[in-house]
Protein backbone atom coordinates (compact mmCIF):
# COMPACT_ATOMS: atom_id res chain seq x y z
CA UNK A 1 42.88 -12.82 -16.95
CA UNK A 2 39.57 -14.44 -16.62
CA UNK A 3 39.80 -18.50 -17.26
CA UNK A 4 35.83 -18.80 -18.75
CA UNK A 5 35.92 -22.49 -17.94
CA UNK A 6 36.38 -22.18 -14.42
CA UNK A 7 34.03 -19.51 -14.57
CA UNK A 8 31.30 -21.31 -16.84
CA UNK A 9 31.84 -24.52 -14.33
CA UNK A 10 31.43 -22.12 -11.44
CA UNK A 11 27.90 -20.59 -13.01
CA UNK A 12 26.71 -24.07 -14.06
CA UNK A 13 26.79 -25.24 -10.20
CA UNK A 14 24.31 -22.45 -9.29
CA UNK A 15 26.58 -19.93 -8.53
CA UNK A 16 25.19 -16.19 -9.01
CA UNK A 17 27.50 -13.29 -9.60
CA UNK A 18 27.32 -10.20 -7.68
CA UNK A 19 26.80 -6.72 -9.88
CA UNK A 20 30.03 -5.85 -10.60
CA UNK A 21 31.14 -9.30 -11.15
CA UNK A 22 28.36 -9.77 -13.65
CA UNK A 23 29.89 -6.33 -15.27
CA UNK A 24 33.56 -7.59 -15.10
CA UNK A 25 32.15 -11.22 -17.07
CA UNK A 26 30.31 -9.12 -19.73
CA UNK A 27 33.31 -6.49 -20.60
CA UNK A 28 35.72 -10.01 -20.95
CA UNK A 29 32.86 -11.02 -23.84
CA UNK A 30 31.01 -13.38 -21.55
CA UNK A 31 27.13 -13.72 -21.49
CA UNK A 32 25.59 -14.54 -17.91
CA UNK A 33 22.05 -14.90 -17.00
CA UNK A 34 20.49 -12.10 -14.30
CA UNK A 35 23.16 -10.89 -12.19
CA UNK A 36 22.07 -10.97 -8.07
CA UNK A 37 20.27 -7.97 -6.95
CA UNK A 38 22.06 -5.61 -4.49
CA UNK A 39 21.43 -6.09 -0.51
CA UNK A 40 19.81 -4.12 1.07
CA UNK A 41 19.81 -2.51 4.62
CA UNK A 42 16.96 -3.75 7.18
CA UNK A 43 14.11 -1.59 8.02
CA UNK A 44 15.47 -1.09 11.70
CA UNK A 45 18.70 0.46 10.78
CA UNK A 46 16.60 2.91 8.81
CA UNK A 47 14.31 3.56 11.94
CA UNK A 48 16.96 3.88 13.90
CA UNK A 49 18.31 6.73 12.01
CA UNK A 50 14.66 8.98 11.97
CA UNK A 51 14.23 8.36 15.94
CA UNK A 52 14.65 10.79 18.37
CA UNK A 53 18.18 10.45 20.42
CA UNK A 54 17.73 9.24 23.78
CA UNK A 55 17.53 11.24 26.63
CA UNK A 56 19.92 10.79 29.53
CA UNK A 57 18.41 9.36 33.03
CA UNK A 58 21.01 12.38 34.78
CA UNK A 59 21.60 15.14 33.89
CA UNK A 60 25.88 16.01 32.93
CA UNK A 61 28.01 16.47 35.60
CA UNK A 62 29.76 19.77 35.13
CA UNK A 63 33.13 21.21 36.37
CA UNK A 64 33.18 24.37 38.75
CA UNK A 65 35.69 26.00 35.71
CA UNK A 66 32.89 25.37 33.30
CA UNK A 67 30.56 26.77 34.93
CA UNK A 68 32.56 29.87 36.35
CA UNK A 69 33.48 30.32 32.69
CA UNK A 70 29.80 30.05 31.35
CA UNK A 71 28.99 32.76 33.86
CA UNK A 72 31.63 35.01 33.06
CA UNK A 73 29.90 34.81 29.58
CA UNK A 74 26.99 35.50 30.52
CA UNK A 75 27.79 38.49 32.48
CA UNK A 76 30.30 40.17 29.99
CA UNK A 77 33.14 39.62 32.33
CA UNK A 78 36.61 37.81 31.91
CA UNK A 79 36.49 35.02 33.65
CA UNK A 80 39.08 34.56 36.62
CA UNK A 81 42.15 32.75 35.84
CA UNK A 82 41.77 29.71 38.09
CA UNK A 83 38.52 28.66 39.59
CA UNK A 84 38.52 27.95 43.88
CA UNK A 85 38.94 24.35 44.37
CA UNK A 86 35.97 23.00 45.94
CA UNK A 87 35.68 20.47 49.07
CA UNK A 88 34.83 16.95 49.21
């Protein structure tokens, strides 16, 4: 239930209705002037998305199973089942 009064006093004090708002008013049989234009996203959120990703400064440190298992791979091989525990 839409009370136009409140709604007429509300437009009168400069309000501006969003879109859909403007949409709900008109459906209830109400006329409104220009309805406020959608936002939009800034420019650097849409550069942000085309950029390249950024590089790490080091490289990934990667576990001794990983690798075993990327070799085994590579080789055709099975890999063992448990990799040798290396030293600190």
């Amino acid at each position: 239930m839409i009370e136009k009064d409140h709604v007429e006093k509300w437009l009168s004090r400069g309000a501006v209705p969003s879109e859909q708002v403007a949409a709900l008013l008109r459906n209830a049989g109400m006329t409104l002037g220009r309805p406020s234009a959608p936002k939009k996203k800034p420019a650097a959120a849409k550069a942000a998305k085309t950029a390249e990703p950024r590089k790490r400064a080091a490289p990934r440190k990667v576990s001794a199973r990983k690798t075993m298992r990327k070799a085994a791979r590579k080789s055709g091989k099975p890999a063992a089942a448990k990799p040798a525990k290396a030293k600190k």
